[in-house]
C-alpha atoms as a PDB file:
ATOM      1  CA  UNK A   1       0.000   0.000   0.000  1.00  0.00           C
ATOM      2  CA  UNK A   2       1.274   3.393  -1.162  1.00  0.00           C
ATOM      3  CA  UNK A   3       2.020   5.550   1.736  1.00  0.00           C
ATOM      4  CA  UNK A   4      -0.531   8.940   2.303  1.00  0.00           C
ATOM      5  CA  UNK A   5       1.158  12.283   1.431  1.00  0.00           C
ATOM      6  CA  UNK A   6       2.652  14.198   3.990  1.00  0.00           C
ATOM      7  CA  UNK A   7       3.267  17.724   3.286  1.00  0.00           C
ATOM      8  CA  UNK A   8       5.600  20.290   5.545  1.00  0.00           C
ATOM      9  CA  UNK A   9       5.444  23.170   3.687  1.00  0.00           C
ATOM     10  CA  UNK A  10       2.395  24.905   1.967  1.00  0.00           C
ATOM     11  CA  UNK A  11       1.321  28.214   0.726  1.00  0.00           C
ATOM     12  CA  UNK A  12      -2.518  29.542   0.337  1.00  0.00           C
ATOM     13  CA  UNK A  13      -3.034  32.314  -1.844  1.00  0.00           C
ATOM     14  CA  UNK A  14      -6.392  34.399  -1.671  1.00  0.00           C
ATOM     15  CA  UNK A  15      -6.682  34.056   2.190  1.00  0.00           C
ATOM     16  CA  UNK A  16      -9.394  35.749   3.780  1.00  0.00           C
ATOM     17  CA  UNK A  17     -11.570  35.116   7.170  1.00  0.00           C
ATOM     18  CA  UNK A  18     -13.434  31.622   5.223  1.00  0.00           C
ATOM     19  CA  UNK A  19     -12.451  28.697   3.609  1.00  0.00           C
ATOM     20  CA  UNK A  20      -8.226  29.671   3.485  1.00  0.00           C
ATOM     21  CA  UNK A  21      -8.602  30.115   7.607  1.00  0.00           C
ATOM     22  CA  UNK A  22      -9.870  26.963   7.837  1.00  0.00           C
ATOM     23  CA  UNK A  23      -7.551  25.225   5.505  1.00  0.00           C
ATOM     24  CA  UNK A  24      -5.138  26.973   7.569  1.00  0.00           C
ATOM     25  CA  UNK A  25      -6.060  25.744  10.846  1.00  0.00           C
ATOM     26  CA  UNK A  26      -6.187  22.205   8.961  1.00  0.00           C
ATOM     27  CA  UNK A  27      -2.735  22.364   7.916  1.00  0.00           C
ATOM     28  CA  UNK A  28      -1.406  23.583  10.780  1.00  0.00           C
ATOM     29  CA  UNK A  29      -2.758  21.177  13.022  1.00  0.00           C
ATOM     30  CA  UNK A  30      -0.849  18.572  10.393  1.00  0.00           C
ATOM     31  CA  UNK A  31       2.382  20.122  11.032  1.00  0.00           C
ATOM     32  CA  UNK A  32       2.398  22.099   7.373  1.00  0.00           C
ATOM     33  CA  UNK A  33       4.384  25.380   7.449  1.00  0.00           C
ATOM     34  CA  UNK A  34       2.808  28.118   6.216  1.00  0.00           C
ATOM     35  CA  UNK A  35       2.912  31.161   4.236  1.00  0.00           C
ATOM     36  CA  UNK A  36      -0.321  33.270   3.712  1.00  0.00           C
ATOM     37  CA  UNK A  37      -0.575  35.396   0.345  1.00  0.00           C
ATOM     38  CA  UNK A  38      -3.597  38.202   0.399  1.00  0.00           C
ATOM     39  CA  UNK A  39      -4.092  41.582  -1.381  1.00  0.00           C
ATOM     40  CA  UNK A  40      -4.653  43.174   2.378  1.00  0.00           C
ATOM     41  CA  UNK A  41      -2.633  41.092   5.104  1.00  0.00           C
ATOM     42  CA  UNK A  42      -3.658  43.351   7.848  1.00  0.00           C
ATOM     43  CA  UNK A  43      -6.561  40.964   8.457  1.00  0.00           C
ATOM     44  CA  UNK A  44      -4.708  37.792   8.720  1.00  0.00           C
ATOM     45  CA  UNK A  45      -2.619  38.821  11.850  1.00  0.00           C
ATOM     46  CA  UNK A  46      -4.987  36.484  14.612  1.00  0.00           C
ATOM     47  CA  UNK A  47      -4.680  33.754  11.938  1.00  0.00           C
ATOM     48  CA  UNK A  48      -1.375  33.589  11.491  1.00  0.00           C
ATOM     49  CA  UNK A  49      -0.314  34.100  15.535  1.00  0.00           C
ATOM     50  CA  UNK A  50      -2.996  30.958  15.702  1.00  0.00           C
ATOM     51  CA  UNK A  51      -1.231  28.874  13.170  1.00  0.00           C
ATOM     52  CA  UNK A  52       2.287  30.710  13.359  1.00  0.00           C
ATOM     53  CA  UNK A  53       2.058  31.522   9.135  1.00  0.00           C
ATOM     54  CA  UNK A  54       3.562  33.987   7.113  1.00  0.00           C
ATOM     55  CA  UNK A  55       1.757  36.823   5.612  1.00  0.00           C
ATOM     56  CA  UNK A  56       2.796  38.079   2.291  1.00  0.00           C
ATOM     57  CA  UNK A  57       0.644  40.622   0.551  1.00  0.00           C
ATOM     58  CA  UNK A  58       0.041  39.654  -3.270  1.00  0.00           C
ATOM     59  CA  UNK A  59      -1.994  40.841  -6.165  1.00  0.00           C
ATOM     60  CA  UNK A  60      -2.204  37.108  -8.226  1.00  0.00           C
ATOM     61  CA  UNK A  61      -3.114  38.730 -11.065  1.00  0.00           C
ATOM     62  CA  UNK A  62       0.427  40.749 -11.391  1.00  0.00           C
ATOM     63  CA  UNK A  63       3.049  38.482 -12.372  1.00  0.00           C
ATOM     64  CA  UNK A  64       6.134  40.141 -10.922  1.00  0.00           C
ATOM     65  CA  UNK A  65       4.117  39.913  -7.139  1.00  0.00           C
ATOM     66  CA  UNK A  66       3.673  36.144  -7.558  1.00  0.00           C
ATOM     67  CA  UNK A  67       7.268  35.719  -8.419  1.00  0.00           C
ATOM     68  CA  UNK A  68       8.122  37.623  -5.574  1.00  0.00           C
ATOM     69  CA  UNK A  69       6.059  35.541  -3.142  1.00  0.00           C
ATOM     70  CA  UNK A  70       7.608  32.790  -4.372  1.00  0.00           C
ATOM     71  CA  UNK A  71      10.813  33.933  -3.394  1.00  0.00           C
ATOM     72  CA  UNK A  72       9.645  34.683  -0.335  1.00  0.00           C
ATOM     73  CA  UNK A  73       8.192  31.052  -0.107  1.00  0.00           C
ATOM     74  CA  UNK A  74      11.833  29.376  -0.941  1.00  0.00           C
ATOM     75  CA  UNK A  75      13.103  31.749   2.167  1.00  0.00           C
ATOM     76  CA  UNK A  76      10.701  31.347   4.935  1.00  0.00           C
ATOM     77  CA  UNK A  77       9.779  27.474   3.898  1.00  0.00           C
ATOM     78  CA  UNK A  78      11.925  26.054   1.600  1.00  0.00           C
ATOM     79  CA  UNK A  79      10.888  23.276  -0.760  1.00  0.00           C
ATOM     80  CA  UNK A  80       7.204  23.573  -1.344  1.00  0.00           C
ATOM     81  CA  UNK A  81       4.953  20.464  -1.136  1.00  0.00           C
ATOM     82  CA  UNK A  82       1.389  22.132  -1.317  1.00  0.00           C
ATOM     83  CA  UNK A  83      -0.333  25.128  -3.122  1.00  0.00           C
ATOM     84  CA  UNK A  84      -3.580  25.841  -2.627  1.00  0.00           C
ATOM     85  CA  UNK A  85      -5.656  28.646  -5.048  1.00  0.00           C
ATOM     86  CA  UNK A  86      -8.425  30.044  -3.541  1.00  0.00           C
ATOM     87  CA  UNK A  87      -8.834  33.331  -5.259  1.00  0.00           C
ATOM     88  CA  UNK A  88     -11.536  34.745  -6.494  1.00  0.00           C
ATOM     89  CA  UNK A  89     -13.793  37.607  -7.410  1.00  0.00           C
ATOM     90  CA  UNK A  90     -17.767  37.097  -8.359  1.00  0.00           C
ATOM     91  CA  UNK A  91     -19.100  39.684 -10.763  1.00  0.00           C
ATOM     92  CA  UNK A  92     -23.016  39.844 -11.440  1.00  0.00           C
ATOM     93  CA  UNK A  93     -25.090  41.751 -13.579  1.00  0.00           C
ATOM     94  CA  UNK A  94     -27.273  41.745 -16.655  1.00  0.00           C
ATOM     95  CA  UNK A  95     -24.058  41.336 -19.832  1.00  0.00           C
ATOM     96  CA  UNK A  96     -25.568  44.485 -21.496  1.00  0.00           C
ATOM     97  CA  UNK A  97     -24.645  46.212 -18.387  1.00  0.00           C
ATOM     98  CA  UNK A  98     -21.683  44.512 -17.680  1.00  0.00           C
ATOM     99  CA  UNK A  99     -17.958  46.834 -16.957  1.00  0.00           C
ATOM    100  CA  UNK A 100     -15.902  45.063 -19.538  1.00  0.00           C
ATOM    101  CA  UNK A 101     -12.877  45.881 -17.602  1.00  0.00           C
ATOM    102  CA  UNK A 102     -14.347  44.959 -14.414  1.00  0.00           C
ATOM    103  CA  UNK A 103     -15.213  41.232 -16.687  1.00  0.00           C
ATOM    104  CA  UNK A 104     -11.673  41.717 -17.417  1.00  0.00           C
ATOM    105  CA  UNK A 105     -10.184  42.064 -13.767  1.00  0.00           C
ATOM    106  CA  UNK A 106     -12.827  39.243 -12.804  1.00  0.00           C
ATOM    107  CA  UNK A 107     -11.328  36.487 -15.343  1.00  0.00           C
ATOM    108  CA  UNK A 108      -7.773  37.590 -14.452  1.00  0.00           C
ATOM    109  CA  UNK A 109      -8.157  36.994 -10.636  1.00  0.00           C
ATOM    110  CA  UNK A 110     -10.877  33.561 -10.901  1.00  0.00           C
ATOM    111  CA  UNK A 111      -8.316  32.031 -13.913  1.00  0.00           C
ATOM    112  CA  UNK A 112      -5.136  34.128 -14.924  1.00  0.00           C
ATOM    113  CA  UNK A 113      -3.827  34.280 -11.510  1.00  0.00           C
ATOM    114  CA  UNK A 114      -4.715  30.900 -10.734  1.00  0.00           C
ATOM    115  CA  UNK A 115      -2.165  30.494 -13.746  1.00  0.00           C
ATOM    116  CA  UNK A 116       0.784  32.094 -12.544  1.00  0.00           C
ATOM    117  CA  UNK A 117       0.781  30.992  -9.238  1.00  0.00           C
ATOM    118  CA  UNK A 118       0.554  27.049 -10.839  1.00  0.00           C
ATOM    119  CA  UNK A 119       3.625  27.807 -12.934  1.00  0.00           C
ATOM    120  CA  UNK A 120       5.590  28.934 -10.033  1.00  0.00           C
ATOM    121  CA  UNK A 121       4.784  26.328  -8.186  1.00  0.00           C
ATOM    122  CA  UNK A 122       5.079  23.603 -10.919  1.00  0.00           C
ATOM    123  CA  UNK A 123       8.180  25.020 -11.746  1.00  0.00           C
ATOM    124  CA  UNK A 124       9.912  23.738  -7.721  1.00  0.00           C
ATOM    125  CA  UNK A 125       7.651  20.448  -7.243  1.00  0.00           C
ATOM    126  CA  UNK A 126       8.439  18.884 -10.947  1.00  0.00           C
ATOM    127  CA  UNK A 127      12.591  19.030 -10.108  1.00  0.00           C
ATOM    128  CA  UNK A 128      11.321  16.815  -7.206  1.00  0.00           C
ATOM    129  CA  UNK A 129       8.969  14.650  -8.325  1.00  0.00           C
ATOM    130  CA  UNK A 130       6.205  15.535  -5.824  1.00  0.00           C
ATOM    131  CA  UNK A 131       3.484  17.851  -4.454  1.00  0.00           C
ATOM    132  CA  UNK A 132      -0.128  18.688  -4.731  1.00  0.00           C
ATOM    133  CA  UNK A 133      -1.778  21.725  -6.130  1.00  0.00           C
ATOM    134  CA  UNK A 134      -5.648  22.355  -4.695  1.00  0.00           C
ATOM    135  CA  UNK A 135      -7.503  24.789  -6.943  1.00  0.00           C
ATOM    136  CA  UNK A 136     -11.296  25.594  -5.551  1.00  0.00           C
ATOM    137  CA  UNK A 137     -13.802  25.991  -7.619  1.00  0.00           C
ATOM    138  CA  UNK A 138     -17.641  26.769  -7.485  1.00  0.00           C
ATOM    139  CA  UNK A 139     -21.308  25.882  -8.528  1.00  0.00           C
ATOM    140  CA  UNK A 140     -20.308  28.129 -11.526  1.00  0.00           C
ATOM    141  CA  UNK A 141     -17.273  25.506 -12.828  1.00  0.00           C
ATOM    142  CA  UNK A 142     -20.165  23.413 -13.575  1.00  0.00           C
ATOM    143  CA  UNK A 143     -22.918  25.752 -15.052  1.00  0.00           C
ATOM    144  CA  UNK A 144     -23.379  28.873 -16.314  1.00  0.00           C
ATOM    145  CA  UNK A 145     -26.411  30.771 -14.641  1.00  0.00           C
ATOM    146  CA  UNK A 146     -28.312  34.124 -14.960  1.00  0.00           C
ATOM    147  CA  UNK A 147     -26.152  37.355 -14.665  1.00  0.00           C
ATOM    148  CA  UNK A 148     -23.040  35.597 -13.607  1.00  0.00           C
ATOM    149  CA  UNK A 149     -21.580  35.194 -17.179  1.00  0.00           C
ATOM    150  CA  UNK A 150     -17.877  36.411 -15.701  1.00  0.00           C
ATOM    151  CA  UNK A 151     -18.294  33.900 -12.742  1.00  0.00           C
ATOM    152  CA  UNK A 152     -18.622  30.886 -14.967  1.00  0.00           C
ATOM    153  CA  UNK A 153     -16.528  32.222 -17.547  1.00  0.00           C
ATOM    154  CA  UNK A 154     -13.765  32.713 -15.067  1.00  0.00           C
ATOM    155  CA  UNK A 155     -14.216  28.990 -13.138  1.00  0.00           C
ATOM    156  CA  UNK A 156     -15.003  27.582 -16.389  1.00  0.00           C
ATOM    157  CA  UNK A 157     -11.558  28.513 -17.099  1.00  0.00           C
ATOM    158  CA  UNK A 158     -10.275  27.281 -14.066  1.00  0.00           C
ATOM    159  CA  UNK A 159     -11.863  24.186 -14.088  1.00  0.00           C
ATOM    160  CA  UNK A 160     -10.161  23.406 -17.625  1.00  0.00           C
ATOM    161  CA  UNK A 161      -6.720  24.412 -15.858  1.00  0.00           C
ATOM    162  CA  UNK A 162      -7.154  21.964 -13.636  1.00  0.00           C
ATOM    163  CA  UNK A 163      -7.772  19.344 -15.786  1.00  0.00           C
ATOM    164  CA  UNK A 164      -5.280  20.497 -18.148  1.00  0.00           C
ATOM    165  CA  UNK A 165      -2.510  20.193 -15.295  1.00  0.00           C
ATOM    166  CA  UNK A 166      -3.658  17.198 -14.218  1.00  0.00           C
ATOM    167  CA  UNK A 167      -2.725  15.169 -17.107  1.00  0.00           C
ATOM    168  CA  UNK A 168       0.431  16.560 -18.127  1.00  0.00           C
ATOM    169  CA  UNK A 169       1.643  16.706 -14.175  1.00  0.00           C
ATOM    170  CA  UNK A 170       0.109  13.199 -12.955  1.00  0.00           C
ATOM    171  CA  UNK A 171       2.274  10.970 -14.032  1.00  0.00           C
ATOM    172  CA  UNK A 172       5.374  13.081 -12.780  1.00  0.00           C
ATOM    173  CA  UNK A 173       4.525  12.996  -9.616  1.00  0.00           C
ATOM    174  CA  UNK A 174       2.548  16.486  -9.158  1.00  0.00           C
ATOM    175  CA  UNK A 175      -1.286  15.503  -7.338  1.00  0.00           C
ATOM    176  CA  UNK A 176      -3.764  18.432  -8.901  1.00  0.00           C
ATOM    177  CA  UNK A 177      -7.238  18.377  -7.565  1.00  0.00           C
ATOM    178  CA  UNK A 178     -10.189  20.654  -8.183  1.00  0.00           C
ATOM    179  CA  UNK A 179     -12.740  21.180  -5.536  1.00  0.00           C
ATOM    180  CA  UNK A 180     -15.994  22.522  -6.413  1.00  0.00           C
ATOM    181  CA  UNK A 181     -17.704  24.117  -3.593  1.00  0.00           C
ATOM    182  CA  UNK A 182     -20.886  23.667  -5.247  1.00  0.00           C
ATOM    183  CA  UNK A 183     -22.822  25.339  -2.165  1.00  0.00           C
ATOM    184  CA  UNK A 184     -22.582  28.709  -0.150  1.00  0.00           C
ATOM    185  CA  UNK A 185     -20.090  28.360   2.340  1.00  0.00           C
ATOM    186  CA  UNK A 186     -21.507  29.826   6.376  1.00  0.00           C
ATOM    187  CA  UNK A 187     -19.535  33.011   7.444  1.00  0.00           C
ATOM    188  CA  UNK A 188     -17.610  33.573  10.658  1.00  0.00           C
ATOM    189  CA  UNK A 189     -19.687  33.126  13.586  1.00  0.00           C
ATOM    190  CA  UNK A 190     -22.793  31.777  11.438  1.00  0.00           C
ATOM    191  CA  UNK A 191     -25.669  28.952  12.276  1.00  0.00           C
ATOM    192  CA  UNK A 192     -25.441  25.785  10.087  1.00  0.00           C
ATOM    193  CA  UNK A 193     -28.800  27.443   8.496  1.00  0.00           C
ATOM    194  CA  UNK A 194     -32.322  26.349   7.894  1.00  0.00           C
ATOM    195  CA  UNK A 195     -33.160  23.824   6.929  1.00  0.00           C
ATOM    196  CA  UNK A 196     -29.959  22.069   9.343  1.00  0.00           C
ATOM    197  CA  UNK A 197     -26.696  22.064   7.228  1.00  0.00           C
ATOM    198  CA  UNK A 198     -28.097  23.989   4.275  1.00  0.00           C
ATOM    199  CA  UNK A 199     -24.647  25.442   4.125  1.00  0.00           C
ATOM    200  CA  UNK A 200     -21.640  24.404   4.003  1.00  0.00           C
ATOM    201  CA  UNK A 201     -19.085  24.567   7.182  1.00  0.00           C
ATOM    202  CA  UNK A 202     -15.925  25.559   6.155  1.00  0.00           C
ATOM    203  CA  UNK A 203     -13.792  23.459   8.973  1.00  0.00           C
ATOM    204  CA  UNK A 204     -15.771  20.439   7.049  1.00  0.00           C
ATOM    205  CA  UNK A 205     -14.947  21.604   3.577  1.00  0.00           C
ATOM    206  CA  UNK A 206     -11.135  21.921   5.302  1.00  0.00           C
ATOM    207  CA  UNK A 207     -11.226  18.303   6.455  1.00  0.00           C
ATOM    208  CA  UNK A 208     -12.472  17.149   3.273  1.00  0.00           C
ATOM    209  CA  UNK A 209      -9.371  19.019   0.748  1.00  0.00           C
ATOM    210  CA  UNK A 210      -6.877  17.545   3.425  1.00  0.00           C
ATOM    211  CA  UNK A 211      -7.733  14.242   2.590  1.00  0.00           C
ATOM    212  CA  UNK A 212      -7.345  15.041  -0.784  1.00  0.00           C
ATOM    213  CA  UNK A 213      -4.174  16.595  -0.310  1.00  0.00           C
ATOM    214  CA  UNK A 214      -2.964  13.231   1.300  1.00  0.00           C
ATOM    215  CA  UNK A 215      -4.061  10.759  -0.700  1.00  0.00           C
ATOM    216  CA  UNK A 216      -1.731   7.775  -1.691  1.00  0.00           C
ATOM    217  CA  UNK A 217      -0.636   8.459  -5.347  1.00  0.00           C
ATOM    218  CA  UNK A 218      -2.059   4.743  -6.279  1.00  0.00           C
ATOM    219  CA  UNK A 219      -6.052   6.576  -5.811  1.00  0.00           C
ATOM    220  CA  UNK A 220      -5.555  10.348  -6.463  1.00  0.00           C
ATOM    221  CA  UNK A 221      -8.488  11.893  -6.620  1.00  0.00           C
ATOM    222  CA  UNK A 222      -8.438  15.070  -9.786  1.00  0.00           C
ATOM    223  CA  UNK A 223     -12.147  16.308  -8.806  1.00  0.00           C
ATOM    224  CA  UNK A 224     -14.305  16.212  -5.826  1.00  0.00           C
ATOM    225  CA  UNK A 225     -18.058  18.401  -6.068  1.00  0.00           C
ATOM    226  CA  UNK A 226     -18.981  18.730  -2.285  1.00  0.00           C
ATOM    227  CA  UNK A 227     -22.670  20.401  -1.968  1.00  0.00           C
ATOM    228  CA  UNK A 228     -24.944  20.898   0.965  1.00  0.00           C
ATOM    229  CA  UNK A 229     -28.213  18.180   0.815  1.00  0.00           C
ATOM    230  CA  UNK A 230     -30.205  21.115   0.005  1.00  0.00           C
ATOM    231  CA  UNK A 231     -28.186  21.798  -3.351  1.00  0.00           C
ATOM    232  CA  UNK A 232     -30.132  20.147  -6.599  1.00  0.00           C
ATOM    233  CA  UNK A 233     -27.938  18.454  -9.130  1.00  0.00           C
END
C-alpha cells in the first residue's frame, strides 16, 4: 500500500476570514508550514499568531508579485509540497450592463492568476517529483447561470486548468485536484442554516481538501463536487 502524502510546507493564496482560515487551521494542526498570500494582510494577523504563518501581501493577477512571493516562499519554507488557489472575485449583472474591464479584472483573478501561481509552483515540485496543487472551484465551474456570465466564464476557465494540469503533471509525480464548492459556504460566527446544514461549514470543507491533499498516489483523486443536501444536481 502506497504511503498517504505528507506535506511540511504549503502556501494559500487568496486568504481571507473563510475557507483559506480553515484550511489553515487544517494544515497547521498537520504540522504544514505556512505562508499566507492576500491583497490586504492586515486581516490575517490572529490567523497567522494561531497557526504561526507567514503573511505576504500579493496581487495574483500581477506576475512580478507572484514571483516575488515565491521567493519569499523558498526563504521562509523552503521546498514547497502544497499550493492551494483560492482566489476569487464574483461579478453579477445583466451582460448588457456589464464593466468590460471589471469582466476583465474578474477572469484575471478567478483564472489568470490561478495560472501564474501554478507555474511557479510547478516550476519547484516537478525538479522533485512531488506535491499537490488544490484549486477551488464553485457551482459556476459546472454551469453557467443568470447574470453571472464572468463567474462561470472565469471557473469555467479554471476548471479546464485543472484538468489540463492534471494530465500533463500526474504521471510526474505532481497531485492536482479541483474542488468545487458547489454550495454557499456559512460566514464567521454563522448557524449551520435552515433547513440544518443547508450550508456548508468551512472546517468540514477543510477536512475534506486535506484528505485530498494526502491521498496515496495509487487513488488520487483530480475532482471532488462537495454540496450541501439542500443543493439540486
Amino acid at each position: 500500500m502506497d504511503e498517504p502524502f505528507a506535506p511540511k510546507t504549503g502556501l494559500i493564496v487568496g486568504v481571507g476570514p473563510g475557507l483559506s482560515a480553515a484550511l489553515a487551521r487544517r494544515l497547521s494542526r498537520a504540522g504544514v508550514r505556512l505562508v499566507l498570500a492576500a491583497r490586504e494582510i492586515g486581516k490575517l494577523e490572529e490567523l497567522c499568531a494561531e497557526t504561526g504563518a507567514e503573511a505576504v501581501t500579493c496581487d495574483a493577477t500581477d506576475r512580478e508579485m507572484v514571483e516575488a512571493l515565491f521567493r519569499t516562499v523558498d526563504d521562509h519554507l523552503g521546498p514547497l509540497d502544497l499550493c492551494v488557489y483560492n482566489a476569487g472575485l464574483r461579478l453579477r449583472g445583466p451582460v448588457p450592463e456589464l464593466d468590460p474591464a471589471a469582466v476583465e479584472r474578474a477572469l484575471a483573478v478567478n483564472a489568470f492568476g490561478a495560472f501564474l501561481v501554478a507555474q511557479q509552483a510547478v516550476r519547484r515540485m516537478l525538479p522533485r517529483g512531488r506535491g499537490c496543487l488544490l484549486f477551488t472551484g464553485a457551482t459556476a465551474s459546472l454551469e453557467g447561470r443568470a447574470h453571472s456570465a464572468p463567474f462561470a466564464m472565469g471557473k469555467f476557465a479554471l476548471r479546464g486548468l485543472a484538468q489540463a494540469l492534471a494530465r500533463e503533471l500526474h504521471p510526474q509525480g505532481v497531485h492536482v485536484v479541483h474542488l468545487v464548492i458547489d454550495g454557499r459556504i456559512r460566514r464567521p460566527g454563522e448557524g449551520p442554516g435552515e433547513p440544518p446544514d443547508s450550508t456548508l461549514d468551512p472546517a468540514d470543507v477543510a477536512e475534506t481538501a486535506w484528505h485530498l491533499v494526502s491521498q496515496p498516489r495509487s487513488a488520487w483523486s483530480d475532482e471532488i463536487v462537495l454540496r450541501p443536501w439542500v443543493e439540486p444536481f
